[in-house]
N, C-alpha and C. Protein backbone atom coordinates (compact mmCIF):
# COMPACT_ATOMS: atom_id res chain seq x y z
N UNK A 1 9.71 0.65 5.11
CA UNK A 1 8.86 0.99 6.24
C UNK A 1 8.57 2.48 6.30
N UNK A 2 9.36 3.34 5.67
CA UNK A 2 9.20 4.70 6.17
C UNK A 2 7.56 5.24 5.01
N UNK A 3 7.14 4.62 4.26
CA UNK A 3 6.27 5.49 3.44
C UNK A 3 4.63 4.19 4.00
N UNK A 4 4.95 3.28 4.80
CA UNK A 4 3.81 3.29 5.66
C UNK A 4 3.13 4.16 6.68
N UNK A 5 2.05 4.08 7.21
CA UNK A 5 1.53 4.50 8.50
C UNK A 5 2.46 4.54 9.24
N UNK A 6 3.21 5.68 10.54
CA UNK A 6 3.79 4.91 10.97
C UNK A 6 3.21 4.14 12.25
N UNK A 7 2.25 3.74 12.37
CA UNK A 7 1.50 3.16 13.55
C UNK A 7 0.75 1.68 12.77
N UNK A 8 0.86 0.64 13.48
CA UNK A 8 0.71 -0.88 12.98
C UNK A 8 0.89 -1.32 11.67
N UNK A 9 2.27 -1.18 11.51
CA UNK A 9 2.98 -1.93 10.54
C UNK A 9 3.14 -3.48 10.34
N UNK A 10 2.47 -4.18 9.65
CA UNK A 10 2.38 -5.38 9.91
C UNK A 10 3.83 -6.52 9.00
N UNK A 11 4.14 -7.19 10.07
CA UNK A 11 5.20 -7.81 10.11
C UNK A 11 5.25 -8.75 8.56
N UNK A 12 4.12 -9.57 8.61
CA UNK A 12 3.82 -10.26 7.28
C UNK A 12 3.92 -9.77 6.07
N UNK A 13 3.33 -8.78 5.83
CA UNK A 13 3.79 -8.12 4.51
C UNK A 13 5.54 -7.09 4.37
N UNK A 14 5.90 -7.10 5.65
CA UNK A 14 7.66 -7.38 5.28
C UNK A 14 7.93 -8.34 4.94
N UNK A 15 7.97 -9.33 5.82
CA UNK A 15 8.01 -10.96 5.62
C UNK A 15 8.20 -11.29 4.07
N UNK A 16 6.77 -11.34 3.71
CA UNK A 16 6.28 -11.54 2.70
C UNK A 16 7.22 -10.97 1.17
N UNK A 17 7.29 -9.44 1.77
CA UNK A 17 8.05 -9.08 0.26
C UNK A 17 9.75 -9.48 0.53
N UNK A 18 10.38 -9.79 1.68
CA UNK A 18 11.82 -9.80 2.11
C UNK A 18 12.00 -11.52 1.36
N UNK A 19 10.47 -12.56 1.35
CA UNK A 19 10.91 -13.47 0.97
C UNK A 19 11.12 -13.84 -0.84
N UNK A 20 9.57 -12.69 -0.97
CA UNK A 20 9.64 -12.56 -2.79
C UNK A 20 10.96 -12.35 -3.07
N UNK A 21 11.54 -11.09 -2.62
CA UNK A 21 13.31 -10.75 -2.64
C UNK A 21 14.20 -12.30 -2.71
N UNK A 22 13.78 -12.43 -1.54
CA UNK A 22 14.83 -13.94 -1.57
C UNK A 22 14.76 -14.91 -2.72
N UNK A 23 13.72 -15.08 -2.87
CA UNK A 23 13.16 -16.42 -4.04
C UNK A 23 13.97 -15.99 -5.17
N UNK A 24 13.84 -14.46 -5.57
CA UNK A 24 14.17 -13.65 -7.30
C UNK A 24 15.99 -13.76 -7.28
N UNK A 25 16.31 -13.92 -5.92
CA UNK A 25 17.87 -13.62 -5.65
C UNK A 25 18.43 -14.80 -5.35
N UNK A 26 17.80 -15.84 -4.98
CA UNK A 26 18.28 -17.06 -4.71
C UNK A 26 19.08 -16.88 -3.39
N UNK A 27 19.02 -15.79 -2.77
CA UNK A 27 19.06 -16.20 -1.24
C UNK A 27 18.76 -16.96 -0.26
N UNK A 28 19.12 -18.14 0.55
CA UNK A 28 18.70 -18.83 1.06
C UNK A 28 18.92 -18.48 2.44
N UNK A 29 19.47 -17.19 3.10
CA UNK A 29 20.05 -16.58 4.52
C UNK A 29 19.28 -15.56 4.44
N UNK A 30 18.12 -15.49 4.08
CA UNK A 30 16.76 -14.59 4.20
C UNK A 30 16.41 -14.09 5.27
N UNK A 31 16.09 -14.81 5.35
CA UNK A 31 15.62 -15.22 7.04
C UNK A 31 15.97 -14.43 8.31
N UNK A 32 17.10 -15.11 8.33
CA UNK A 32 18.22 -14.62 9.47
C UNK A 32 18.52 -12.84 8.86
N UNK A 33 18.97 -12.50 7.77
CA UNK A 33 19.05 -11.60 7.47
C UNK A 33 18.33 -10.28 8.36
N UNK A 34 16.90 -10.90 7.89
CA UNK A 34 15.83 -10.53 8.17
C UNK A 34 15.92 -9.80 9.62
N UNK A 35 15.88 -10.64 10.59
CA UNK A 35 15.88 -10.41 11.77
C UNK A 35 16.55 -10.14 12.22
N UNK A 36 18.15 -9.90 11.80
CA UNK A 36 19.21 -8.61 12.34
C UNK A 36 18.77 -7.66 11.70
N UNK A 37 18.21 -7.74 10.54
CA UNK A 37 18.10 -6.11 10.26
C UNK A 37 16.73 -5.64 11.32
N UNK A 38 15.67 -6.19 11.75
CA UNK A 38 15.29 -5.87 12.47
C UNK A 38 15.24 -5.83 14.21
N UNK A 39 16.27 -6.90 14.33
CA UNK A 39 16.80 -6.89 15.65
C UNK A 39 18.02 -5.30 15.69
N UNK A 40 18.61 -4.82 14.88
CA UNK A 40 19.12 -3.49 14.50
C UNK A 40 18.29 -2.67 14.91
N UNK A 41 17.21 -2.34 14.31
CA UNK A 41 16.26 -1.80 14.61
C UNK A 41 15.63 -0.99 15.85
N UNK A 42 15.35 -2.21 15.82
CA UNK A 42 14.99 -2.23 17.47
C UNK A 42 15.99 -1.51 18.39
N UNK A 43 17.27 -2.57 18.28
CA UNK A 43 18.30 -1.95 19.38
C UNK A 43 18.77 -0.41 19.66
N UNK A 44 17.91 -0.13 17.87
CA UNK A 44 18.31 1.77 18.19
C UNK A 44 16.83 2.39 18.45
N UNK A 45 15.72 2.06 18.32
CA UNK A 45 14.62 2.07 18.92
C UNK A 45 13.89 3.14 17.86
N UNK A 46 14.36 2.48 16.81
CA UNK A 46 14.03 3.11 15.27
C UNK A 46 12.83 2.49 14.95
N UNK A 47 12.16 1.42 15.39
CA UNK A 47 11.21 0.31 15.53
C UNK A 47 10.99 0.31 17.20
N UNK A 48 9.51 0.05 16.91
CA UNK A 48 8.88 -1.05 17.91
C UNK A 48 8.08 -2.09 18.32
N UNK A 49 8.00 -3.04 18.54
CA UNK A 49 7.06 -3.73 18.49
C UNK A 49 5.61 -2.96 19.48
N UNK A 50 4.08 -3.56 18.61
CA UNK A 50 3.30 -3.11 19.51
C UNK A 50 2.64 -3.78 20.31
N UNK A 51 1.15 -3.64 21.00
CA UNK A 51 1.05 -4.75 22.05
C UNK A 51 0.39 -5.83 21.21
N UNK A 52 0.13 -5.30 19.62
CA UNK A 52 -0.55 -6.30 19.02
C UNK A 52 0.16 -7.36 18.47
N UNK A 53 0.20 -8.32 18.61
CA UNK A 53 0.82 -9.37 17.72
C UNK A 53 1.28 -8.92 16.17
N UNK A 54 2.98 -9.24 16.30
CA UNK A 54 3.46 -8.80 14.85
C UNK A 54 2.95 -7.41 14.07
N UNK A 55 2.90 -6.84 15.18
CA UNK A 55 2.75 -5.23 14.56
C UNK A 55 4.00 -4.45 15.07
N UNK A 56 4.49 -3.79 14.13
CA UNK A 56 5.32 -2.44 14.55
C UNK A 56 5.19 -1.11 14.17
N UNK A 57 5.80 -0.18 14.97
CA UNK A 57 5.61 1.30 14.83
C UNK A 57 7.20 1.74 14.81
N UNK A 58 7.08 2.53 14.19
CA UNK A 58 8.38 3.48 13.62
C UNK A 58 7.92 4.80 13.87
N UNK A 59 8.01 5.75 14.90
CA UNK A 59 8.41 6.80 15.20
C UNK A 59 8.36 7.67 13.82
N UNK A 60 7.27 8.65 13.82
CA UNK A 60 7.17 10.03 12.76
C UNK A 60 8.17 10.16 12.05
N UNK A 61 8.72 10.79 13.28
CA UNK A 61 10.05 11.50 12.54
C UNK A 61 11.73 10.79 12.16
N UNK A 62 11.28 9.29 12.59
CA UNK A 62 12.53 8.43 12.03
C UNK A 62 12.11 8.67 10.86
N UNK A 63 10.91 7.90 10.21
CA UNK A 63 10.20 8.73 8.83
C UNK A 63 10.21 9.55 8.18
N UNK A 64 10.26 10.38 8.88
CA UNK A 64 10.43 11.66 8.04
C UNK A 64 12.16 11.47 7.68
N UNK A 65 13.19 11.29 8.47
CA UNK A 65 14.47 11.78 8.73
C UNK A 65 14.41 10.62 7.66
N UNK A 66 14.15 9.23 7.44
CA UNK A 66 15.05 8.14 6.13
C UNK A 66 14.14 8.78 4.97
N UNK A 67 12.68 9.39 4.55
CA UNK A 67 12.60 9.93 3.16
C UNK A 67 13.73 10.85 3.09
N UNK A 68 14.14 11.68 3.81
CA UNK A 68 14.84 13.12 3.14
C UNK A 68 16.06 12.18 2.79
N UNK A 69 16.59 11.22 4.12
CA UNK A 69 17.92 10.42 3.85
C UNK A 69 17.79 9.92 2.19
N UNK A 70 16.85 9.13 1.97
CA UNK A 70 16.42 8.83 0.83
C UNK A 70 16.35 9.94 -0.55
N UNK A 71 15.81 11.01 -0.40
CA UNK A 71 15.70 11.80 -1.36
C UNK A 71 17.03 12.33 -1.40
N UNK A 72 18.04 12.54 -0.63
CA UNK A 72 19.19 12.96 -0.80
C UNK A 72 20.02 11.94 -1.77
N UNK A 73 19.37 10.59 -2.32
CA UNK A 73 20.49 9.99 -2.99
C UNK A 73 19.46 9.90 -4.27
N UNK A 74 18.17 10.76 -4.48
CA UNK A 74 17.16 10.58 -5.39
C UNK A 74 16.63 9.20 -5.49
N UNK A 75 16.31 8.81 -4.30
CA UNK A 75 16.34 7.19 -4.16
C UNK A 75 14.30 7.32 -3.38
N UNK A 76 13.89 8.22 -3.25
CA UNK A 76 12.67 8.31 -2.64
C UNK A 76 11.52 7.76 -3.67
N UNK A 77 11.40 8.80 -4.33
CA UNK A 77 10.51 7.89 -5.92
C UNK A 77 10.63 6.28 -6.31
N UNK A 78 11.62 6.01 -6.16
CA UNK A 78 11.84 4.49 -6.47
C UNK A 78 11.03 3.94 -5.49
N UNK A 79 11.59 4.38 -3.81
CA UNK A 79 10.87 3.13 -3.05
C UNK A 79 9.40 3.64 -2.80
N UNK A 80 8.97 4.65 -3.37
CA UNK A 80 7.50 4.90 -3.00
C UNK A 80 6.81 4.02 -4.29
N UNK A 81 7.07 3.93 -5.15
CA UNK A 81 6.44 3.30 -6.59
C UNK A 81 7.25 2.35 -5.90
N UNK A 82 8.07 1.56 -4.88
CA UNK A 82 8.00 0.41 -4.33
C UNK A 82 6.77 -0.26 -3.40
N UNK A 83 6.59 0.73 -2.62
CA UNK A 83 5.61 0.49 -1.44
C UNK A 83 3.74 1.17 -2.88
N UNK A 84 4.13 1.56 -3.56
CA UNK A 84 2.78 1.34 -3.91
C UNK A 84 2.47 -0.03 -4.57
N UNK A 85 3.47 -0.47 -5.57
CA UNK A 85 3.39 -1.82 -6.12
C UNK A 85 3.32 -3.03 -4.49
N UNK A 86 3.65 -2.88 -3.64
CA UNK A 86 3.21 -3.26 -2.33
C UNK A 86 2.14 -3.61 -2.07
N UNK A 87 1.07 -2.50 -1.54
CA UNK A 87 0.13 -2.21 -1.37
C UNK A 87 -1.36 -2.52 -2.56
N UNK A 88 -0.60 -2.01 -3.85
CA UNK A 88 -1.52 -2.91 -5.04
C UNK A 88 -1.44 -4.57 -4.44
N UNK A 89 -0.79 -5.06 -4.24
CA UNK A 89 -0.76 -6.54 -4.18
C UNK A 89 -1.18 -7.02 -3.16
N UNK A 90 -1.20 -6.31 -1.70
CA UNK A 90 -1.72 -6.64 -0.96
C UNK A 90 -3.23 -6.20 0.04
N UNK A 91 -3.27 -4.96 -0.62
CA UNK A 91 -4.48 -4.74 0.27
C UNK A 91 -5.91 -5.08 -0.98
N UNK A 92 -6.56 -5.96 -0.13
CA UNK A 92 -7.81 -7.00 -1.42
C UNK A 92 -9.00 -5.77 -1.40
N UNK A 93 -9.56 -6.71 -2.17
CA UNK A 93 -11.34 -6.29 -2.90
C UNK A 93 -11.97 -5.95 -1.30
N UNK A 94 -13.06 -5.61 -1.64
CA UNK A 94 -13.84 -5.05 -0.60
C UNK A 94 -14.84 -5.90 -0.13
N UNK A 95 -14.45 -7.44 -0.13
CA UNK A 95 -15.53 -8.55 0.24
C UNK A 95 -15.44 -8.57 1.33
N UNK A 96 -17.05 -9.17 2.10
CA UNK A 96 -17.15 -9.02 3.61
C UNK A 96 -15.33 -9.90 4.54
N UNK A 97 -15.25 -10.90 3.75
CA UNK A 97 -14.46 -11.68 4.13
C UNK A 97 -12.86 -11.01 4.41
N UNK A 98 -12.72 -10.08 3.33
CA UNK A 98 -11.38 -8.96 3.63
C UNK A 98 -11.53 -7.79 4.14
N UNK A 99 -12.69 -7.38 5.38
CA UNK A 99 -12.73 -6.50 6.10
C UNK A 99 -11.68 -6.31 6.82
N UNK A 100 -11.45 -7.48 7.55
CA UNK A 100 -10.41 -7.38 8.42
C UNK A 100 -8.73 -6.29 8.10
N UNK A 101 -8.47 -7.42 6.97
CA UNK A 101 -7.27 -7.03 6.19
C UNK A 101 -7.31 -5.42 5.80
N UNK A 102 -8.18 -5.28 5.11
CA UNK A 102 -8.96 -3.56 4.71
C UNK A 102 -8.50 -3.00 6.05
N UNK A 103 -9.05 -3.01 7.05
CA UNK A 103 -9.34 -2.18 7.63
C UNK A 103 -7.71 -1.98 8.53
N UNK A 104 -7.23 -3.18 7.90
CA UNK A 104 -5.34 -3.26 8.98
C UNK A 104 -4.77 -2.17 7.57
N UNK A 105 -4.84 -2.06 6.78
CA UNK A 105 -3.81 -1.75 5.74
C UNK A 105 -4.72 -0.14 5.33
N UNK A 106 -5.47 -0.16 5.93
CA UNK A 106 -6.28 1.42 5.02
C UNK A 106 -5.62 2.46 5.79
N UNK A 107 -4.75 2.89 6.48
CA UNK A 107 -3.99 3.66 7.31
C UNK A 107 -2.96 3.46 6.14
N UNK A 108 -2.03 2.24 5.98
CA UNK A 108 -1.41 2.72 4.81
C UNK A 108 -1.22 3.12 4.23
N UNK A 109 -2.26 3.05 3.36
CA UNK A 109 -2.44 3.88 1.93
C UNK A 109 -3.49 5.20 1.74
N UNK A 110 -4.16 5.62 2.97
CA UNK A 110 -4.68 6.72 2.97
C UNK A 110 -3.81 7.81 2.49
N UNK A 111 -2.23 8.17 2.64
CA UNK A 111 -1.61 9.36 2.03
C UNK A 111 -0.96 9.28 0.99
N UNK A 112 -1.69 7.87 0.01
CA UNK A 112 -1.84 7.89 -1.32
C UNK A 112 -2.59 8.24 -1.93
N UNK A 113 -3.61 8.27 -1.27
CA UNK A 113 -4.99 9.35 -2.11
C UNK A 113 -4.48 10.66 -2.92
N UNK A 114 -3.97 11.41 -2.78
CA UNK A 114 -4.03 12.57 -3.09
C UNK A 114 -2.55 12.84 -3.83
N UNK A 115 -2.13 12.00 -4.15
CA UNK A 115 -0.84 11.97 -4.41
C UNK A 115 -0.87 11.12 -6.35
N UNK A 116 -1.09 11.38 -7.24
CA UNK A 116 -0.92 10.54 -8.28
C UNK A 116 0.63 10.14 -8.41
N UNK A 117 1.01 9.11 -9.04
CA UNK A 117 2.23 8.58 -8.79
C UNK A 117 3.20 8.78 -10.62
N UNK A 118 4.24 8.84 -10.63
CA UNK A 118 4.74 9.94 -11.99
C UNK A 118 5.12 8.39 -12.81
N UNK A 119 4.84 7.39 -12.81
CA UNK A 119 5.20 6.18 -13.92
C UNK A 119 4.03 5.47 -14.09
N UNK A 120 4.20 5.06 -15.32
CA UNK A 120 2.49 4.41 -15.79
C UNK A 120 2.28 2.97 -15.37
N UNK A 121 3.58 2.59 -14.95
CA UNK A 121 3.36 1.13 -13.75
C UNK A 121 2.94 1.54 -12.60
N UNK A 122 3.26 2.32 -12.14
CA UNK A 122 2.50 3.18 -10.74
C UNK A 122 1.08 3.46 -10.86
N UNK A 123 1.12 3.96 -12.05
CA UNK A 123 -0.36 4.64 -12.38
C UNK A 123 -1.41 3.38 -12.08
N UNK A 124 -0.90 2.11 -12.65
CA UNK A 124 -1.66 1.25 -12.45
C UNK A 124 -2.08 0.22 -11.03
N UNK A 125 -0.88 0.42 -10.85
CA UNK A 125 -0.95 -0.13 -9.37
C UNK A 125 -1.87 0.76 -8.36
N UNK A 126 -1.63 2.07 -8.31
CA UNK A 126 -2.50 3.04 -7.10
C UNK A 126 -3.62 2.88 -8.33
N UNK A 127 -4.22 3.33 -8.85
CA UNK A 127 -5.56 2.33 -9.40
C UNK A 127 -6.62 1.28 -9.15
N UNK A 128 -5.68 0.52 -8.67
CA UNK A 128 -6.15 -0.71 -8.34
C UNK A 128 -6.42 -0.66 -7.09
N UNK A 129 -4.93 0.16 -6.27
CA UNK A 129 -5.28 0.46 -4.43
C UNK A 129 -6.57 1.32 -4.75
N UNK A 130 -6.67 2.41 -5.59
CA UNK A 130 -7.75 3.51 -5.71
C UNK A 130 -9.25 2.35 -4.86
N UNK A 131 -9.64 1.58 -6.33
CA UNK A 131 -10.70 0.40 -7.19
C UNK A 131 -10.83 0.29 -5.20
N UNK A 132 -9.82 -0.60 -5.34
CA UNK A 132 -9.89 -1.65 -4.01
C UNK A 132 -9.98 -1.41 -3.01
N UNK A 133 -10.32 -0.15 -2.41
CA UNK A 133 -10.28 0.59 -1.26
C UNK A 133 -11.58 1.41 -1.54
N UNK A 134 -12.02 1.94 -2.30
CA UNK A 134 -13.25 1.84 -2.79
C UNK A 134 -14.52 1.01 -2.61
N UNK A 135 -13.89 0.00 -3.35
CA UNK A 135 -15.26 -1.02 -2.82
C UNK A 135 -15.32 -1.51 -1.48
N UNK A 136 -13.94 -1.10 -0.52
CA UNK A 136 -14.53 -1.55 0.78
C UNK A 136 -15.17 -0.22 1.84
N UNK A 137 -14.72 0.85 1.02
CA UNK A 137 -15.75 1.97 1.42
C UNK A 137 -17.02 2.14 1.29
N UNK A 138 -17.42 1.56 0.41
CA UNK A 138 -18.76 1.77 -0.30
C UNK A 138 -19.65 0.41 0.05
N UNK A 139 -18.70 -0.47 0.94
CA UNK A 139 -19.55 -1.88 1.80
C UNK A 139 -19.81 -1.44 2.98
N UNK A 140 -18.57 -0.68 3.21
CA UNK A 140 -18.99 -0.26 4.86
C UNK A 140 -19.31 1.00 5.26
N UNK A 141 -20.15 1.66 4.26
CA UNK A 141 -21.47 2.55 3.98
C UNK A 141 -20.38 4.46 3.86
N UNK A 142 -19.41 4.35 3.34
CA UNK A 142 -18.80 5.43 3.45
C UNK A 142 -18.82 5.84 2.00
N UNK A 143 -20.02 6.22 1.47
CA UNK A 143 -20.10 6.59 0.00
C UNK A 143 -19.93 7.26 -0.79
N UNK A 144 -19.91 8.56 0.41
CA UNK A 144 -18.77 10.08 0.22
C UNK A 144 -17.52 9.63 -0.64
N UNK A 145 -16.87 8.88 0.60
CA UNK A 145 -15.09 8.57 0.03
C UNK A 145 -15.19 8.05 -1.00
N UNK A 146 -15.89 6.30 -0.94
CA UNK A 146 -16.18 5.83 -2.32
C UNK A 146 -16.17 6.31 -3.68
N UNK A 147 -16.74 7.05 -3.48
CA UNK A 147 -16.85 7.87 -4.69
C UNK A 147 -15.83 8.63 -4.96
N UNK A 148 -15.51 9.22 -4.33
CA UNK A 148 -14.15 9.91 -4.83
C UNK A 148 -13.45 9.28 -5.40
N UNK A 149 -12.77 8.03 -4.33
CA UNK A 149 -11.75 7.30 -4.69
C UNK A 149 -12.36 6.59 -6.19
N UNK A 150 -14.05 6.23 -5.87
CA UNK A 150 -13.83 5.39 -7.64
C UNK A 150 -13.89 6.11 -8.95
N UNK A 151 -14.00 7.34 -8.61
CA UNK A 151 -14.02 8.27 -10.06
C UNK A 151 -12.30 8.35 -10.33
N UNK A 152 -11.41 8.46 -9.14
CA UNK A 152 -10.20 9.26 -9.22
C UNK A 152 -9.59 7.54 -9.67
N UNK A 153 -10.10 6.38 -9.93
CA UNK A 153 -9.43 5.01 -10.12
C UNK A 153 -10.01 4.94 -11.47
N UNK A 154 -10.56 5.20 -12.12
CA UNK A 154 -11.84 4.76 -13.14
C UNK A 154 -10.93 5.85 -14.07
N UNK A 155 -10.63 7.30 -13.76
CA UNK A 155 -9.54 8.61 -14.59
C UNK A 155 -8.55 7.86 -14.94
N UNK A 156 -7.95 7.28 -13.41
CA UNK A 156 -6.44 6.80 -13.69
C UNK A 156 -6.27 5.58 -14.90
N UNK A 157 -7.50 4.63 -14.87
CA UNK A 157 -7.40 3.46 -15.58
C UNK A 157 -7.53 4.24 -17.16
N UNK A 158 -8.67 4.84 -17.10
CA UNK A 158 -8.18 5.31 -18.48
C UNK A 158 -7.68 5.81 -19.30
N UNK A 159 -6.57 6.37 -18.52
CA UNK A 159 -4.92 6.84 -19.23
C UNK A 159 -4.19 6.12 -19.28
N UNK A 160 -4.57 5.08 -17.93
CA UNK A 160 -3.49 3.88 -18.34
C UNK A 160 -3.68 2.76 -18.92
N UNK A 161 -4.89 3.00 -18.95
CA UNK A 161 -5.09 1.68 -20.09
C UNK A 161 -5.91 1.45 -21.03
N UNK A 162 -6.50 2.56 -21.29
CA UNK A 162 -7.13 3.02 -22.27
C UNK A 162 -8.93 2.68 -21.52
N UNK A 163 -9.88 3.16 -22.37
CA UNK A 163 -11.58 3.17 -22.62
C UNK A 163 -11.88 1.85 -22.10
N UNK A 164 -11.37 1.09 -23.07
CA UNK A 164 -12.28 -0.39 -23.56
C UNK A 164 -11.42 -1.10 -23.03
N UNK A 165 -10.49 -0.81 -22.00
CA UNK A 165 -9.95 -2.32 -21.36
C UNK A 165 -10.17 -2.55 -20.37
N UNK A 166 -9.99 -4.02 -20.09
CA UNK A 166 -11.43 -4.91 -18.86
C UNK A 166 -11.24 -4.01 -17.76
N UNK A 167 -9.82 -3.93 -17.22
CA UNK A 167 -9.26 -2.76 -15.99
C UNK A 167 -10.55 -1.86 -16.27
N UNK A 168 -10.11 -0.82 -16.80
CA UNK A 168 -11.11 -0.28 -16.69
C UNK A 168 -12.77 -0.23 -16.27
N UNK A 169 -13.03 -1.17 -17.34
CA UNK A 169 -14.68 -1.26 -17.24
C UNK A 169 -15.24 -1.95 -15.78
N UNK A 170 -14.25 -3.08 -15.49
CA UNK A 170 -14.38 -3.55 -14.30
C UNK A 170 -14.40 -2.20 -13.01
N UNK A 171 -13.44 -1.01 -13.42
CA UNK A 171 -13.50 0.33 -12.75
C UNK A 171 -14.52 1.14 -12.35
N UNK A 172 -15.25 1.02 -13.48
CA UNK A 172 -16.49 1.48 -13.92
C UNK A 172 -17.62 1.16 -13.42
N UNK A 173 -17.83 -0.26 -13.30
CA UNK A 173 -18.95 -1.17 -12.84
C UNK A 173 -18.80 -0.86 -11.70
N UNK A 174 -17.41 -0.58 -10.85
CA UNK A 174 -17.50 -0.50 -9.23
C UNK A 174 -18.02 0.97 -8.69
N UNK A 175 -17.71 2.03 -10.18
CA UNK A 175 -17.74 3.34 -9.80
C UNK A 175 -19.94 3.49 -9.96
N UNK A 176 -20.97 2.59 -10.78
CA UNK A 176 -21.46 3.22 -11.04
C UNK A 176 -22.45 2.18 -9.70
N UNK A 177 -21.84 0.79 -8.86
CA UNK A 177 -22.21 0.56 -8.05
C UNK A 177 -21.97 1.58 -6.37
N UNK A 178 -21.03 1.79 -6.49
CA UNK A 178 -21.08 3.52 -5.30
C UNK A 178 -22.12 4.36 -5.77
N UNK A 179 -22.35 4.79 -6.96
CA UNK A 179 -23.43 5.88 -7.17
C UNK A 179 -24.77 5.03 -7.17
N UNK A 180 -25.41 3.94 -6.88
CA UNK A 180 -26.50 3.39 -6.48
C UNK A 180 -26.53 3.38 -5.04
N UNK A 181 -25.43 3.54 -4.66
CA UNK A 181 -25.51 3.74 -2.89
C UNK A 181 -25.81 2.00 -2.19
């Protein structure tokens, strides 16, 4: 939670990755787990729920205070190339139909922009957030950003995966549809 927004954190995509966890571990007390660690939470008011359905907020500077906690055991890098492989998986293409979703998760990953990530599994994943956040800029007429983001996804793909691979070109096609406006 700490390398999200900290304002509408959505419950489902904890959910979601706490259960991938479970499935890979054969945990079957998931669940319950789950909800003391966030009934914990709460009780120290490290979390909150908001007025929106299954949204929470975590306080700035709890944030701030678990990265440094985190970087003190060199444990920060790991969970950020965690929460980006995250975010690759969950925030979609830029179709009218995933506005919604776009527009819940683009607070997320906005202070990934500017940040390239130091492993070439990373590289690929913020790539894809790059691509995919992109094309929903460039639907919902913000062609400035678009563009940025699809030149700075279209660089990344081709270090990471070379010229001529589909990643890429598929990169490409999105970068030279932003420059038609």
């Amino acid at each position: 939670m700490s390398f999200f927004n900290p304002q509408g954190i959505p419950e489902s995509i904890l959910q979601r990755r706490r259960r991938n966890r479970a499935e890979l571990n054969g945990e079957g007390e998931a669940d319950a787990a789950f909800e003391e660690d966030f009934d914990t939470l709460r009780a120290y008011s490290l979390i909150a729920a908001t007025a929106e359905l299954d949204m929470y907020e975590m306080h700035a500077l709890v944030q701030f205070c678990t990265q440094v906690w985190l970087s003190s055991f060199s444990d920060a890098e790991r969970w950020k190339q965690r929460f980006i492989g995250l975010m690759a998986q969950e925030f979609p293409t830029g179709q009218f139909e995933n506005w919604g979703r776009c527009q819940q998760l683009l607070p997320h990953i906005e202070s990934l922009y500017d940040k390239e990530p130091a492993t070439d599994e990373s590289l690929k994943d913020w790539a894809q957030i790059l691509i995919n956040s992109a094309w929903y800029m460039w639907m919902i007429g913000r062609y400035k950003i678009a563009h940025g983001m699809a030149v700075k996804a279209l660089s990344t793909s081709e270090r990471a995966y070379g010229q001529e691979d589909q990643m890429t070109l598929i990169r490409a096609t999105v970068l030279a549809l932003v420059l038609q406006g």
